[in-house]
Protein backbone atom coordinates (compact mmCIF):
# COMPACT_ATOMS: atom_id res chain seq x y z
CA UNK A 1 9.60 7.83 1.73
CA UNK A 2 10.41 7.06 5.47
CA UNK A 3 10.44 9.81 7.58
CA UNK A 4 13.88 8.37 9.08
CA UNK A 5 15.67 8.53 5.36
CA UNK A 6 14.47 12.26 5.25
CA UNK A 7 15.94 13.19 8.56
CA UNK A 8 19.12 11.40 7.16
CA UNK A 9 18.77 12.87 4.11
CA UNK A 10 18.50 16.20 5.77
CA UNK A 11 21.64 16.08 7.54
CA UNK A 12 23.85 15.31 4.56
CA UNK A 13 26.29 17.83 2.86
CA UNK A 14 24.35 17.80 -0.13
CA UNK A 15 20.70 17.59 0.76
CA UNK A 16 19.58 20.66 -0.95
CA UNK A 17 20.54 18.93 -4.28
CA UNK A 18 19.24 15.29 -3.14
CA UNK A 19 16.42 17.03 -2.51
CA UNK A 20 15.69 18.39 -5.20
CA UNK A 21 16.64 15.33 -7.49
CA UNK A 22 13.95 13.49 -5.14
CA UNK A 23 11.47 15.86 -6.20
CA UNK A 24 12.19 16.02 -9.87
CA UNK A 25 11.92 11.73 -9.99
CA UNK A 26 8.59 11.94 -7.98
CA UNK A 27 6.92 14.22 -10.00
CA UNK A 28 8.47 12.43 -13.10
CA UNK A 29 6.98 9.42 -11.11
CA UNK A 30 3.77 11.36 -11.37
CA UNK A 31 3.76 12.03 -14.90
CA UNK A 32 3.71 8.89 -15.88
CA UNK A 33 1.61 7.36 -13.71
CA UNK A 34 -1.40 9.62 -14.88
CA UNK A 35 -0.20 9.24 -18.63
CA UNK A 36 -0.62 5.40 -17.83
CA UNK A 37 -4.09 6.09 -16.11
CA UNK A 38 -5.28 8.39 -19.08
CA UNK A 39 -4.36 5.86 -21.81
CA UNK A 40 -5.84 3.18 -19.82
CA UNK A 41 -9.15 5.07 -19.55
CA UNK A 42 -9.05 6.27 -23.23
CA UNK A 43 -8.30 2.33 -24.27
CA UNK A 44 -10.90 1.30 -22.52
């Protein structure tokens, strides 16, 4: 995430909810990233 797009991002009508929505997909990003890394490591 650019710090530009966030400034934009900020100054839209509905930032509060893209916000939020941005959070919610990175930490869903998250998630799965260290489900992928712990089945990895258990695998191998």
């Amino acid at each position: 995430m650019l710090l530009s797009q966030f400034i934009s991002l900020k100054k839209e009508k509905n930032s509060c909810v893209q916000i939020r929505w941005f959070t919610m997909a990175q930490t869903a990003n998250l998630f799965s990233l260290t489900g992928i890394l712990f089945s990895l490591r258990f695998d191998a």
